[in-house]
PDB file of N, CA and C in Angstrom:
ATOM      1  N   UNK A   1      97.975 114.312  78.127  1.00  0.00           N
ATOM      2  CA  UNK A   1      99.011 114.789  79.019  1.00  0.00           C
ATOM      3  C   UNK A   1      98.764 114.243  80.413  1.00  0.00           C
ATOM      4  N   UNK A   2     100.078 113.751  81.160  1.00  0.00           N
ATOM      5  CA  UNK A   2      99.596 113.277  82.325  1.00  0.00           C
ATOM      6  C   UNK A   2      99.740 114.153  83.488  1.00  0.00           C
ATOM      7  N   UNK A   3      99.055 113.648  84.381  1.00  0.00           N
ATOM      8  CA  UNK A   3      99.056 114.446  85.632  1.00  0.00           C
ATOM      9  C   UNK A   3     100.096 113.785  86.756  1.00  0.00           C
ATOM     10  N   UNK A   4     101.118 113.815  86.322  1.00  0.00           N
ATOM     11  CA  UNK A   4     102.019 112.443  87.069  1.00  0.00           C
ATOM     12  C   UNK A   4     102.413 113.157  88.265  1.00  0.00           C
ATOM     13  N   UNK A   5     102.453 112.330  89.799  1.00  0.00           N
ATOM     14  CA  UNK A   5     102.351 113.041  91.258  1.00  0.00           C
ATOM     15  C   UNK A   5     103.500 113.455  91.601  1.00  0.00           C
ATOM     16  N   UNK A   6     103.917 114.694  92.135  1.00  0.00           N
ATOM     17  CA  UNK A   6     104.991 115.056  92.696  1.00  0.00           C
ATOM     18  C   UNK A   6     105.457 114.134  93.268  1.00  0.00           C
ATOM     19  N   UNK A   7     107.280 114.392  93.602  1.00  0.00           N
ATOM     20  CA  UNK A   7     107.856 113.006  93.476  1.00  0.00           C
ATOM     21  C   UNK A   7     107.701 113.048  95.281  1.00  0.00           C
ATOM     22  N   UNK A   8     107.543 111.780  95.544  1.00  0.00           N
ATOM     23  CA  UNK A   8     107.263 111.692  97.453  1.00  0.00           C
ATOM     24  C   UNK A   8     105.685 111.940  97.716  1.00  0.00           C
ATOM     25  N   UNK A   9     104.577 112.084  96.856  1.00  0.00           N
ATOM     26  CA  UNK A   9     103.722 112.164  97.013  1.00  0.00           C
ATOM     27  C   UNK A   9     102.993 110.857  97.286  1.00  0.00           C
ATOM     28  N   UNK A  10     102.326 110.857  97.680  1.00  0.00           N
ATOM     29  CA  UNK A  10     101.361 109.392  98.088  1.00  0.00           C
ATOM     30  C   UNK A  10      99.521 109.462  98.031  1.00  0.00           C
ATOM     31  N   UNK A  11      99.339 108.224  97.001  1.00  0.00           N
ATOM     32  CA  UNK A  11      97.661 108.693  96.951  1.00  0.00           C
ATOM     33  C   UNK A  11      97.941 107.950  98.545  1.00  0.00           C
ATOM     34  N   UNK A  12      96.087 108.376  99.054  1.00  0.00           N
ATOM     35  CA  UNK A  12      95.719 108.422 100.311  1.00  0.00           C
ATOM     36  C   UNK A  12      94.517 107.069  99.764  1.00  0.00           C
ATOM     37  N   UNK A  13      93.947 106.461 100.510  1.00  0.00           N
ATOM     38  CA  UNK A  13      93.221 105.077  99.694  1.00  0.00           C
ATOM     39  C   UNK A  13      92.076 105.237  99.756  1.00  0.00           C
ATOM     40  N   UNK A  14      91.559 106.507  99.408  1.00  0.00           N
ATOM     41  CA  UNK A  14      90.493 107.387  98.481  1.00  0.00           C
ATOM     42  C   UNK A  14      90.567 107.255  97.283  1.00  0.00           C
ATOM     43  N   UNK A  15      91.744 108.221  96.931  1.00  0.00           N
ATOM     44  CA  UNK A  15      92.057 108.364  95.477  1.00  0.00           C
ATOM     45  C   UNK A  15      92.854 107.019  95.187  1.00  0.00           C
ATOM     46  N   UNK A  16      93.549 105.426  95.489  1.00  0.00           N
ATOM     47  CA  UNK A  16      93.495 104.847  95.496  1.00  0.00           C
ATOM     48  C   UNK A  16      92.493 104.202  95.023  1.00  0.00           C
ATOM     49  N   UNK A  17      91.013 104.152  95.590  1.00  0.00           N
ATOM     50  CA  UNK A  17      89.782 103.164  95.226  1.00  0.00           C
ATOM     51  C   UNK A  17      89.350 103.741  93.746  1.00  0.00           C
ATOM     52  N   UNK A  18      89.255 105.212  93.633  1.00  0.00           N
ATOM     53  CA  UNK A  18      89.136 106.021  92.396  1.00  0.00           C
ATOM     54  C   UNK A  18      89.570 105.377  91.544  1.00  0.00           C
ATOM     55  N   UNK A  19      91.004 105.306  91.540  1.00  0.00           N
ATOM     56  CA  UNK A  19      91.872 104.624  90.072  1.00  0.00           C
ATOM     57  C   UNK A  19      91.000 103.431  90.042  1.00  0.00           C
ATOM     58  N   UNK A  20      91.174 102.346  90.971  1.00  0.00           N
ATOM     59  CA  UNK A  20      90.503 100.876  90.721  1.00  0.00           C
ATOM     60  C   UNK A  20      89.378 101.004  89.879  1.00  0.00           C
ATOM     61  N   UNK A  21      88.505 102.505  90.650  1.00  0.00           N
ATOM     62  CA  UNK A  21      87.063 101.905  90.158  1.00  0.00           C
ATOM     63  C   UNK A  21      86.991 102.272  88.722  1.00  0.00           C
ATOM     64  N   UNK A  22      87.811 103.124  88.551  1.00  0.00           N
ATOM     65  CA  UNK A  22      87.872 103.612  87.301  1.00  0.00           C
ATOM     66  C   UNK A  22      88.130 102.392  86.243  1.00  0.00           C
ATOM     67  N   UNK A  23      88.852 101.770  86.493  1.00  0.00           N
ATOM     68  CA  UNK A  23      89.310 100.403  85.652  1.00  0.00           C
ATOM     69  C   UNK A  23      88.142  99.189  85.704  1.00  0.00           C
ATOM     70  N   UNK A  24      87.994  99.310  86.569  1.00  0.00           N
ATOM     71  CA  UNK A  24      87.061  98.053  87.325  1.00  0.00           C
ATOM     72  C   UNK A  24      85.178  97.877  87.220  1.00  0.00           C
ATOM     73  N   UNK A  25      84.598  99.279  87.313  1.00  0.00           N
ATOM     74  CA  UNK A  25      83.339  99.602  87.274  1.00  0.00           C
ATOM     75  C   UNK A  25      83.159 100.285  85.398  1.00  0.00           C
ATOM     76  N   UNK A  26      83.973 101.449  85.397  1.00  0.00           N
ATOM     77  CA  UNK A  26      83.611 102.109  84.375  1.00  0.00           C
ATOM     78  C   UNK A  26      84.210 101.805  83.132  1.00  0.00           C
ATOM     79  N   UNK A  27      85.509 100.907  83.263  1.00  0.00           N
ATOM     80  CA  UNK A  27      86.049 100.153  82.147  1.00  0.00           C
ATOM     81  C   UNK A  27      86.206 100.456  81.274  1.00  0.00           C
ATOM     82  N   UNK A  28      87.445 101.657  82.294  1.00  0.00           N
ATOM     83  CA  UNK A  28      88.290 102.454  81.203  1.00  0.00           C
ATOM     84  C   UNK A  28      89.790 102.013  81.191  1.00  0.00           C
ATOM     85  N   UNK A  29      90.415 101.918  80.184  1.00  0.00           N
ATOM     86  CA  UNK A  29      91.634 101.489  79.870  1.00  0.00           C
ATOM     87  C   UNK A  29      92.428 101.855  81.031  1.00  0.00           C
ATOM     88  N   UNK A  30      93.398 100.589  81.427  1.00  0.00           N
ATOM     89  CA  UNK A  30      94.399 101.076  82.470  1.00  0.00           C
ATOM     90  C   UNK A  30      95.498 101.850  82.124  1.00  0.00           C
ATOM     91  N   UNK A  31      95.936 101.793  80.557  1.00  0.00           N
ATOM     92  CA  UNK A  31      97.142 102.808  80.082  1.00  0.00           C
ATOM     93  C   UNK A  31      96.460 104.650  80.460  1.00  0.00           C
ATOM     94  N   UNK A  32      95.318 104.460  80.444  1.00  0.00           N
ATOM     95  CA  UNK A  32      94.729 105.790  80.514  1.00  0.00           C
ATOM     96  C   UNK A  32      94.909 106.240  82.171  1.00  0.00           C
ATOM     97  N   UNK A  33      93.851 105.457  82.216  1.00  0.00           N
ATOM     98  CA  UNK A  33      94.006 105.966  83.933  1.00  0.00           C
ATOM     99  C   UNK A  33      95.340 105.661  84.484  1.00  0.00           C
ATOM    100  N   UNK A  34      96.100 105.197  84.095  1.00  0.00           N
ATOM    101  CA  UNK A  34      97.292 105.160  85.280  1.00  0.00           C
ATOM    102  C   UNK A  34      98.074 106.467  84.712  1.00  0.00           C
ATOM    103  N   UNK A  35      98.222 106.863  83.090  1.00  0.00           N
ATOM    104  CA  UNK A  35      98.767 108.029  83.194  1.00  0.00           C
ATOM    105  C   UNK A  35      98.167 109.556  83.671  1.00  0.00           C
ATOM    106  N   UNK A  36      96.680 109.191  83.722  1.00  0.00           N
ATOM    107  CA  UNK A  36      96.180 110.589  83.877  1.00  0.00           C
ATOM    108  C   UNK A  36      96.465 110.315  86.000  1.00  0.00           C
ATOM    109  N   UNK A  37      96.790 109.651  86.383  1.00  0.00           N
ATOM    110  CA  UNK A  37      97.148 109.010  87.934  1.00  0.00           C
ATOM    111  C   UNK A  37      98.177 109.848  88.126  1.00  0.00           C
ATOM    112  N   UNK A  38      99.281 109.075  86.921  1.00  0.00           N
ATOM    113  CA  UNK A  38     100.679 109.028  87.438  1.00  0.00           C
ATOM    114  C   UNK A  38     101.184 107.887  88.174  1.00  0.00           C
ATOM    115  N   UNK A  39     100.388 107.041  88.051  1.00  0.00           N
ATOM    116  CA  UNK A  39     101.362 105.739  88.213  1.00  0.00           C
ATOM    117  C   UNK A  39     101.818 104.529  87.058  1.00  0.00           C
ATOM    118  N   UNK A  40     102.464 103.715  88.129  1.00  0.00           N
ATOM    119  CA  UNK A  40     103.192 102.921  86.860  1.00  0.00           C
ATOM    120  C   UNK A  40     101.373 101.557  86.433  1.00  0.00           C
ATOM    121  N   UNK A  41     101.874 101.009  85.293  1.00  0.00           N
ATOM    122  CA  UNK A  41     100.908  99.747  85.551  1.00  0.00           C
ATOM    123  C   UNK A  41     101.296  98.889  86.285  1.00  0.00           C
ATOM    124  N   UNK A  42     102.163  98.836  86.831  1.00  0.00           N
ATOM    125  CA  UNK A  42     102.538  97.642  87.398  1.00  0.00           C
ATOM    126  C   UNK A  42     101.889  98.161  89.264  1.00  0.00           C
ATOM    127  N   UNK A  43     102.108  99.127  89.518  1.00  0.00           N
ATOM    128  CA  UNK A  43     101.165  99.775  90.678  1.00  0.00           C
ATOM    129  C   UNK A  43      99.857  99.760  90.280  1.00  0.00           C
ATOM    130  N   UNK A  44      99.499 100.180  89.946  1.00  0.00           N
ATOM    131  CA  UNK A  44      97.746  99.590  89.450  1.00  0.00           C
ATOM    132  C   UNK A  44      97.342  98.317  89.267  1.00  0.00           C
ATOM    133  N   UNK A  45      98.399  97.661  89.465  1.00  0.00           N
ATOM    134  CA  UNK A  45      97.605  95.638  89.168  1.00  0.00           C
ATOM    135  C   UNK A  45      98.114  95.843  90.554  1.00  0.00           C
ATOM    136  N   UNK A  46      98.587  95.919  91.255  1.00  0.00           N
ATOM    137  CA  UNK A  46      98.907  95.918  92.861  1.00  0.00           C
ATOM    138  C   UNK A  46      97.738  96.150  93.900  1.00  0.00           C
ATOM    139  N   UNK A  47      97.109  97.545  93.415  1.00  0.00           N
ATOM    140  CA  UNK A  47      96.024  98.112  94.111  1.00  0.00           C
ATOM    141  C   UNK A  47      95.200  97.472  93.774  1.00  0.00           C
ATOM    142  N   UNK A  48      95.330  96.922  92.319  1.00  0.00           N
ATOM    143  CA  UNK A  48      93.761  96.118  91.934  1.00  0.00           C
ATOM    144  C   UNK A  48      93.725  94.713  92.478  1.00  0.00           C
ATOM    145  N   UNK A  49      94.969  94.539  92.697  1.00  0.00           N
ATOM    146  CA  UNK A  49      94.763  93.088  93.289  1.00  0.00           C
ATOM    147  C   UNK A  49      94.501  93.017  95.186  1.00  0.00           C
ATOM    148  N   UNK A  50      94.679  94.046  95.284  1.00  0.00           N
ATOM    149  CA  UNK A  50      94.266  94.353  96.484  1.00  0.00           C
ATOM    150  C   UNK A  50      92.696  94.156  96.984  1.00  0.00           C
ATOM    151  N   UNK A  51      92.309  94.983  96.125  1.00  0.00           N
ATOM    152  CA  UNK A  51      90.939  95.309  96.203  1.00  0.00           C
ATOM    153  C   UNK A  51      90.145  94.170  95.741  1.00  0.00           C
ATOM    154  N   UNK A  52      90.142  93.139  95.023  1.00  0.00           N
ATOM    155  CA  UNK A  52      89.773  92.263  94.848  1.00  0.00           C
ATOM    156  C   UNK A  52      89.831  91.410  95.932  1.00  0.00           C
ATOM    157  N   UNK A  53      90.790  91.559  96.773  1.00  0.00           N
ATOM    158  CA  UNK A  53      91.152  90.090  97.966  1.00  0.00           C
ATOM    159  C   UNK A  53      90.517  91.114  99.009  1.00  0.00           C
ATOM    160  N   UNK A  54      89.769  91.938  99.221  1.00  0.00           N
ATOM    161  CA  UNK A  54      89.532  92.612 100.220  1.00  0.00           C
ATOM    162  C   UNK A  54      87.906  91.901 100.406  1.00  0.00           C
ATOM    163  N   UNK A  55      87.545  92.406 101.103  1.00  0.00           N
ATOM    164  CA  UNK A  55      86.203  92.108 101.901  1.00  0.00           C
ATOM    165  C   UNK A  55      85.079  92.942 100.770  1.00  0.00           C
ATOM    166  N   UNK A  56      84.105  92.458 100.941  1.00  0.00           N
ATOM    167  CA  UNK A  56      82.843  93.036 100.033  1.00  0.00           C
ATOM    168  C   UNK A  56      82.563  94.604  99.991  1.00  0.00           C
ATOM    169  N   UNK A  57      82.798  95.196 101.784  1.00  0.00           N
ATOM    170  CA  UNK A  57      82.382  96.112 101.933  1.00  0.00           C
ATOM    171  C   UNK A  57      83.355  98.155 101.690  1.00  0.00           C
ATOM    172  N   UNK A  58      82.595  99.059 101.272  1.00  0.00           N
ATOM    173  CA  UNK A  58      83.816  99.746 101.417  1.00  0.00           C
ATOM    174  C   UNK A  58      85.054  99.712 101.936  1.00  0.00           C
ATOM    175  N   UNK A  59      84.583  99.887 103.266  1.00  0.00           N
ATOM    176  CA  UNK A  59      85.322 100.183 104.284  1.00  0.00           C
ATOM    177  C   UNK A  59      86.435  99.188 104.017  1.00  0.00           C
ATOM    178  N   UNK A  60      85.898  97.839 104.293  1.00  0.00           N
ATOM    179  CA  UNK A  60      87.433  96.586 104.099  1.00  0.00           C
ATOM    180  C   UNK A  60      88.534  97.208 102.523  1.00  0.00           C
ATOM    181  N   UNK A  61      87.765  97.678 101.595  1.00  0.00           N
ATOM    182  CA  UNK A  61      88.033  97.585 100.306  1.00  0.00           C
ATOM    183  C   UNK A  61      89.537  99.155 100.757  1.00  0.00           C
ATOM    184  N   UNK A  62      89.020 100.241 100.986  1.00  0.00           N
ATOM    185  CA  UNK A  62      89.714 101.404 101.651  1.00  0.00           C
ATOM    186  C   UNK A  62      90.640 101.035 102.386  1.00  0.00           C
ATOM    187  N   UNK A  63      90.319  99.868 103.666  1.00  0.00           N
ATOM    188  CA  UNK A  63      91.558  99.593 104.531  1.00  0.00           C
ATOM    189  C   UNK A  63      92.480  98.721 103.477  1.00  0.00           C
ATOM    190  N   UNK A  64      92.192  97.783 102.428  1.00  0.00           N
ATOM    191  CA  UNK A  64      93.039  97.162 102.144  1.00  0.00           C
ATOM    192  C   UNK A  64      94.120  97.923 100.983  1.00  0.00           C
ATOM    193  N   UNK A  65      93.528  99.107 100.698  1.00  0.00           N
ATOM    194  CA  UNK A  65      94.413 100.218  99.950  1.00  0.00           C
ATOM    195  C   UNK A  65      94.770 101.258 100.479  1.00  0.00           C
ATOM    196  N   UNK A  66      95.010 101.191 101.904  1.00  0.00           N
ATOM    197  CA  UNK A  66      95.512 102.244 102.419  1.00  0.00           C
ATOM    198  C   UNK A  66      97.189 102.244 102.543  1.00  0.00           C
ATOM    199  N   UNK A  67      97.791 103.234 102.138  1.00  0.00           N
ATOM    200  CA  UNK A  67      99.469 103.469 101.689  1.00  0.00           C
ATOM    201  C   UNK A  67     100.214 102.523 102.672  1.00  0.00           C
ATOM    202  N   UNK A  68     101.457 101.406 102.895  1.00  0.00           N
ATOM    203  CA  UNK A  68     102.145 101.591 103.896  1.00  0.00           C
ATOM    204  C   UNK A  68     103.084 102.525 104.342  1.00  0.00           C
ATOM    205  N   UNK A  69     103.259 102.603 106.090  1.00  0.00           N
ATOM    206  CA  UNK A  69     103.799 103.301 106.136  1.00  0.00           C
ATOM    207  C   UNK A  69     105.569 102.994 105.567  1.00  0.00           C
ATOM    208  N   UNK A  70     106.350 104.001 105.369  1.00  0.00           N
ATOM    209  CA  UNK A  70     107.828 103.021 105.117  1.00  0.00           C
ATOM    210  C   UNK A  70     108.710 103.791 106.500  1.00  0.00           C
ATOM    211  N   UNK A  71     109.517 103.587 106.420  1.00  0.00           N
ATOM    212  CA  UNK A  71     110.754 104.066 107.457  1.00  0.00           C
ATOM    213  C   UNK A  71     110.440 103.920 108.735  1.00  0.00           C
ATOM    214  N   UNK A  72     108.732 103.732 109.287  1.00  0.00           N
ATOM    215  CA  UNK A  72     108.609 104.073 110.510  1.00  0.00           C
ATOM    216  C   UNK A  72     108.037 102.703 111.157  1.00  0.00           C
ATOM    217  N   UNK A  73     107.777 101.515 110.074  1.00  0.00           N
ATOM    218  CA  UNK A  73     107.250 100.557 110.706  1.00  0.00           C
ATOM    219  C   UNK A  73     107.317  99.962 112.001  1.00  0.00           C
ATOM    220  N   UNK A  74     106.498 100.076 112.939  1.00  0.00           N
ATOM    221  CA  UNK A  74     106.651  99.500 114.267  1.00  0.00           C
ATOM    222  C   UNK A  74     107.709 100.407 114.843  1.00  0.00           C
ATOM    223  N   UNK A  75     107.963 101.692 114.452  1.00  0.00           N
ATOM    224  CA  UNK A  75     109.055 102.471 115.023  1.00  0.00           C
ATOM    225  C   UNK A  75     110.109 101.448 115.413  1.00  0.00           C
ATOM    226  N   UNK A  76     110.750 101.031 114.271  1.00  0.00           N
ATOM    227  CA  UNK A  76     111.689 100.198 114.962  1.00  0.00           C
ATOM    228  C   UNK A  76     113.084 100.493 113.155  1.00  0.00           C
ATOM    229  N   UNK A  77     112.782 101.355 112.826  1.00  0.00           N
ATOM    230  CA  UNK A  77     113.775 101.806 111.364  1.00  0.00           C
ATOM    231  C   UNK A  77     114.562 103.291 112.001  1.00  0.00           C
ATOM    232  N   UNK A  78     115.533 102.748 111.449  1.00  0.00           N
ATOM    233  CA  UNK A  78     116.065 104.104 112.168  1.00  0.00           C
ATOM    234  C   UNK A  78     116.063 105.228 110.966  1.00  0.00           C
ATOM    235  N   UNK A  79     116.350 106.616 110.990  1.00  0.00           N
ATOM    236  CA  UNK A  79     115.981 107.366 110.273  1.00  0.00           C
ATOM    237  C   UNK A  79     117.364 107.658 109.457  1.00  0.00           C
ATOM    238  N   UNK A  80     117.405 108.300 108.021  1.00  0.00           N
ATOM    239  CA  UNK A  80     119.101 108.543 107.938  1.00  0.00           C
ATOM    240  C   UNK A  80     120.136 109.273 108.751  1.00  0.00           C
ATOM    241  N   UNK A  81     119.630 110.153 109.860  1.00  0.00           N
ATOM    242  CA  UNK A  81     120.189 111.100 109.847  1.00  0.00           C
ATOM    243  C   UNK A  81     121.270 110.175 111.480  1.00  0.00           C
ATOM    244  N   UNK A  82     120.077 109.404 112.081  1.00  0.00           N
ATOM    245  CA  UNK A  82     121.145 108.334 112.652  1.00  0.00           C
ATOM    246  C   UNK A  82     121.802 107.764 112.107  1.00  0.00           C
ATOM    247  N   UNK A  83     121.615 106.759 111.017  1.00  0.00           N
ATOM    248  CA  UNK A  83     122.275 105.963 110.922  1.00  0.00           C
ATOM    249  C   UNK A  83     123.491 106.961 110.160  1.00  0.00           C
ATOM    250  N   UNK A  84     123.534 108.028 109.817  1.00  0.00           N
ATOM    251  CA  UNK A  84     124.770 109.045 109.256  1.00  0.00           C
ATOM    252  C   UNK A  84     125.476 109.163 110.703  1.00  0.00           C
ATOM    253  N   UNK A  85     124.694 108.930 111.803  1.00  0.00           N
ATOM    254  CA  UNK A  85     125.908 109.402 112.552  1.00  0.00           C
ATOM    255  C   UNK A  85     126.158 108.053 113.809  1.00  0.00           C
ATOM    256  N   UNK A  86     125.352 106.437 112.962  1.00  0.00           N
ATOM    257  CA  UNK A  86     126.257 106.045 113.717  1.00  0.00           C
ATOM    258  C   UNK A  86     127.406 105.825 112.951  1.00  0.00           C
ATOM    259  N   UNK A  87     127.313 106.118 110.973  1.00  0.00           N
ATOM    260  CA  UNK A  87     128.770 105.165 110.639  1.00  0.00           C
ATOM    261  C   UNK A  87     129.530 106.093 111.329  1.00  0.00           C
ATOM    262  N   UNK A  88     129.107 107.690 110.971  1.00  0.00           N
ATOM    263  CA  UNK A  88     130.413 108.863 111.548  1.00  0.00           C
ATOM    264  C   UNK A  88     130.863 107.887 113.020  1.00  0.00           C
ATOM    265  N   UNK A  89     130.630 107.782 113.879  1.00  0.00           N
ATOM    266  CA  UNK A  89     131.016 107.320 114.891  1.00  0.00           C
ATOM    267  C   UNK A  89     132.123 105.928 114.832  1.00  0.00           C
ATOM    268  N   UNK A  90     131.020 105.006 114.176  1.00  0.00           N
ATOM    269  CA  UNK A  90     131.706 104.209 113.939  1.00  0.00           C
ATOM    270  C   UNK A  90     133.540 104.234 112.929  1.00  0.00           C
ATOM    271  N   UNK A  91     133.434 105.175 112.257  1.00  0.00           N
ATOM    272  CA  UNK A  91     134.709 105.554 111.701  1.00  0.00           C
ATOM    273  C   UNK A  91     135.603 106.443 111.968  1.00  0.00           C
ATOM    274  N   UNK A  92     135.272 107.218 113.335  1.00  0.00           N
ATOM    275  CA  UNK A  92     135.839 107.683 114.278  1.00  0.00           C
ATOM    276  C   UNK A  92     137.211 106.482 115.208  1.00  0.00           C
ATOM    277  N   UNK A  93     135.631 105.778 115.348  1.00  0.00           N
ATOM    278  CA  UNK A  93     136.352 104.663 116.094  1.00  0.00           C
ATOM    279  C   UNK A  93     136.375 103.191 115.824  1.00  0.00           C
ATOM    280  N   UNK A  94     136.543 102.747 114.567  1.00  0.00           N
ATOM    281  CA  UNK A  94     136.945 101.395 114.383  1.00  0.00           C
ATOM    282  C   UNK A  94     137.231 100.244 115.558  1.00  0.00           C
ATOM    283  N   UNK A  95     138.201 100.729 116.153  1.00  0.00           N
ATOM    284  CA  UNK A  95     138.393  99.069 116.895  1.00  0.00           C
ATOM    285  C   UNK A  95     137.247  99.247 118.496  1.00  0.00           C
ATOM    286  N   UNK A  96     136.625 100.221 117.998  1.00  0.00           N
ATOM    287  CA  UNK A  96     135.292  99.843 119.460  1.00  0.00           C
ATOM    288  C   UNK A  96     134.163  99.109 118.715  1.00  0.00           C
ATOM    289  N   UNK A  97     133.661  98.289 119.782  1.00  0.00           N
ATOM    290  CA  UNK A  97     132.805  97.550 119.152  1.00  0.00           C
ATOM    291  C   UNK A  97     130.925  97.824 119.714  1.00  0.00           C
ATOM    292  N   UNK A  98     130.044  97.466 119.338  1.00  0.00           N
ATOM    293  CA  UNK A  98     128.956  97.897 119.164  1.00  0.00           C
ATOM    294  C   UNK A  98     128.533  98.490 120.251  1.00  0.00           C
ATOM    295  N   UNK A  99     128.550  97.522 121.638  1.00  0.00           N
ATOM    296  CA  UNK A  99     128.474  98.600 122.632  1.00  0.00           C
ATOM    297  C   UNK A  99     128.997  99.489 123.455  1.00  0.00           C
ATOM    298  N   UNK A 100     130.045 100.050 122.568  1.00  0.00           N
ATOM    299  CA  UNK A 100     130.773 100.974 123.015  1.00  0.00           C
ATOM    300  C   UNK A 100     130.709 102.343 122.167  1.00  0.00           C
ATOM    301  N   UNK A 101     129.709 101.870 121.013  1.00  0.00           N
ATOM    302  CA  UNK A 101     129.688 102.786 119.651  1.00  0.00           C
ATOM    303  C   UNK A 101     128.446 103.308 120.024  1.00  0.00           C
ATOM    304  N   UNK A 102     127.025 102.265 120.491  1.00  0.00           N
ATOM    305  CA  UNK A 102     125.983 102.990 121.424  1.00  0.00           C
ATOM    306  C   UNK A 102     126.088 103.483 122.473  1.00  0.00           C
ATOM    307  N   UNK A 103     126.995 103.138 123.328  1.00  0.00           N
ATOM    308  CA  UNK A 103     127.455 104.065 124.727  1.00  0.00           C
ATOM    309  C   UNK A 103     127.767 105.689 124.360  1.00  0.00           C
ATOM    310  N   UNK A 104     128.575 105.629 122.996  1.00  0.00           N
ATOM    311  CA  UNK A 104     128.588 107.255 122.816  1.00  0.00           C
ATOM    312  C   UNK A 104     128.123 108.080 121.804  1.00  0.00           C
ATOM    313  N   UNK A 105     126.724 107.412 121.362  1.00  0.00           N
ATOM    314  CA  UNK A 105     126.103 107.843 120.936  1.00  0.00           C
ATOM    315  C   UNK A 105     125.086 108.344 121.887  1.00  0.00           C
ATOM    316  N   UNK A 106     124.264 107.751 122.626  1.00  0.00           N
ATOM    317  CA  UNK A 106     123.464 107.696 123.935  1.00  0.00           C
ATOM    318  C   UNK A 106     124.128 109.337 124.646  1.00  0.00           C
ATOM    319  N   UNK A 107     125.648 109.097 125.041  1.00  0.00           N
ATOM    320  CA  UNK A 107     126.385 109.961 125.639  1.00  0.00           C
ATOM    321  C   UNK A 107     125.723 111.414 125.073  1.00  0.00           C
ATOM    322  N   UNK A 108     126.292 111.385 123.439  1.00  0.00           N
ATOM    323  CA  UNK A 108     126.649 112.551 122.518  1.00  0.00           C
ATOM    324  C   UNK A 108     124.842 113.172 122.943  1.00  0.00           C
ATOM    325  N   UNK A 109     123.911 112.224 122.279  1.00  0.00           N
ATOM    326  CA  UNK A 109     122.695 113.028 121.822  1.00  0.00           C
ATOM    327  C   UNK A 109     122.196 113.330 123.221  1.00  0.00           C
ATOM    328  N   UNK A 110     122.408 112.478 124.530  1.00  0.00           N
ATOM    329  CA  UNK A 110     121.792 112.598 125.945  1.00  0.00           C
ATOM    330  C   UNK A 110     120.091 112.076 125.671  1.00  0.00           C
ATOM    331  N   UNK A 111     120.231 110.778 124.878  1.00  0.00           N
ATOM    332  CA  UNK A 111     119.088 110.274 124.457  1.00  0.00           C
ATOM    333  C   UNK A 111     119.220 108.951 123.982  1.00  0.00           C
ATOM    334  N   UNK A 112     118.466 108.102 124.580  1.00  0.00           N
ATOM    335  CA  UNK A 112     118.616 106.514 124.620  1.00  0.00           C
ATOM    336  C   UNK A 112     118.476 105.984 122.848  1.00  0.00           C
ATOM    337  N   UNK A 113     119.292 104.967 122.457  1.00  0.00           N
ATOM    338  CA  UNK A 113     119.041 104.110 120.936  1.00  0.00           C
ATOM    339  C   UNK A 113     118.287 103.635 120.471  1.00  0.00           C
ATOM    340  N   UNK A 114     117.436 103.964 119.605  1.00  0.00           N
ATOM    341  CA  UNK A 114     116.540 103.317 119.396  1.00  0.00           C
ATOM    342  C   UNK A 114     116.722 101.220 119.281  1.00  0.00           C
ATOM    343  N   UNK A 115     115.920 100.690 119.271  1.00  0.00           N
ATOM    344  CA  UNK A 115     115.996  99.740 119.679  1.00  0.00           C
ATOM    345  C   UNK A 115     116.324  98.767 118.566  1.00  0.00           C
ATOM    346  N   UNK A 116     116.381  98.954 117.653  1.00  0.00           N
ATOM    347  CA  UNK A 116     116.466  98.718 116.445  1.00  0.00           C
ATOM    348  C   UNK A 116     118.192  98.790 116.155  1.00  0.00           C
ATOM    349  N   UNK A 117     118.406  99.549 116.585  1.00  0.00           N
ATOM    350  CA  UNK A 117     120.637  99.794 116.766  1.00  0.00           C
ATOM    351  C   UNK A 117     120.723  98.613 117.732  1.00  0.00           C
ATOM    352  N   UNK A 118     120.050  98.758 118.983  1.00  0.00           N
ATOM    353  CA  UNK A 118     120.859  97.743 119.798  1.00  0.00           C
ATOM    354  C   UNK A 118     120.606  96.192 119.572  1.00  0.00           C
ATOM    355  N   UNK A 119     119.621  96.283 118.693  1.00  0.00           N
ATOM    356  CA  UNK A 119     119.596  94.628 118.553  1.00  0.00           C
ATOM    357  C   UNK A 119     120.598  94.269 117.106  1.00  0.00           C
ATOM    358  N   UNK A 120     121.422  95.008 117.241  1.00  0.00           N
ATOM    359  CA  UNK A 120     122.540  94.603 116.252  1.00  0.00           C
ATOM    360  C   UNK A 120     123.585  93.967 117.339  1.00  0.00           C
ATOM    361  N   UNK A 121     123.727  94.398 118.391  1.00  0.00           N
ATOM    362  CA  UNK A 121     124.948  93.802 118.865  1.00  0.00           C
ATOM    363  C   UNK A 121     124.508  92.562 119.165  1.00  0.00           C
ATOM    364  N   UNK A 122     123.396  91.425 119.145  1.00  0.00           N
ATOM    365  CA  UNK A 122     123.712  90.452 119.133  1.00  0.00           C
ATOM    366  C   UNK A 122     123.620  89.397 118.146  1.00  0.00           C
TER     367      UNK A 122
END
C-alpha cells in the first residue's frame, strides 16, 4: 500500500536524498520506493539524476535536490488572483490599452504592478 503525498505537498531535499539513497546505496527497487514515496518514476530518475551531477559532498548533493520554487521565481509571476483581475479589467474595458489597464489597476488596489504586468506593454 502506498503512502502517496497529499496533493500540493512537496518533499523538502531531505526526504528527497532518502528516496535516492534508498535506490542508489541500499538497492532497493525503484517501483518500490517510489510507491511507498508517492512519486511518479519518472520523478525519481529526475532526483536521481540530480544527485549524480551534484558535487561529492552532502551538502552540494541536498542543494542540488532542493524543491523549486514555482509561482514566485525572482518575484516576478504574478499570482492568480491578479491576473483574475487584470482580465476582469481588461473586459471591462476592451478598447483601453495596456497602460491604461495598469493605470487602473494601480488606481483600484492603491498599490503599484508588479513588474512582470508592465513589461507586457512593450
Amino acid at each position: 500500500m502506498s503512502k502517496a503525498l497529499p496533493s500540493g505537498k512537496k518533499l523538502d531535499a531531505q526526504e528527497r536524498l532518502k528516496i535516492v539513497l534508498g535506490v542508489v546505496e541500499k538497492n532497493r527497487p525503484v517501483s518500490n520506493v517510489c510507491e511507498q514515496a508517492g512519486i511518479s518514476r519518472s520523478f525519481f530518475y529526475k532526483l536521481k539524476r540530480k544527485y549524480l551531477e551534484a558535487g561529492e559532498s552532502r551538502k552540494e548533493k541536498l542543494r542540488a535536490l532542493e524543491p523549486r520554487r514555482e509561482w514566485k521565481r525572482n518575484g516576478r509571476q504574478l499570482s492568480r488572483d491578479q491576473i483574475k483581475e487584470i482580465v476582469a479589467v481588461i473586459l471591462e474595458n476592451p478598447e483601453d490599452g495596456i497602460p491604461r489597464i495598469l493605470r487602473q489597476i494601480e488606481a483600484k488596489n492603491h498599490q503599484k504592478v508588479p513588474p512582470i504586468a508592465k513589461a507586457a506593454r512593450t
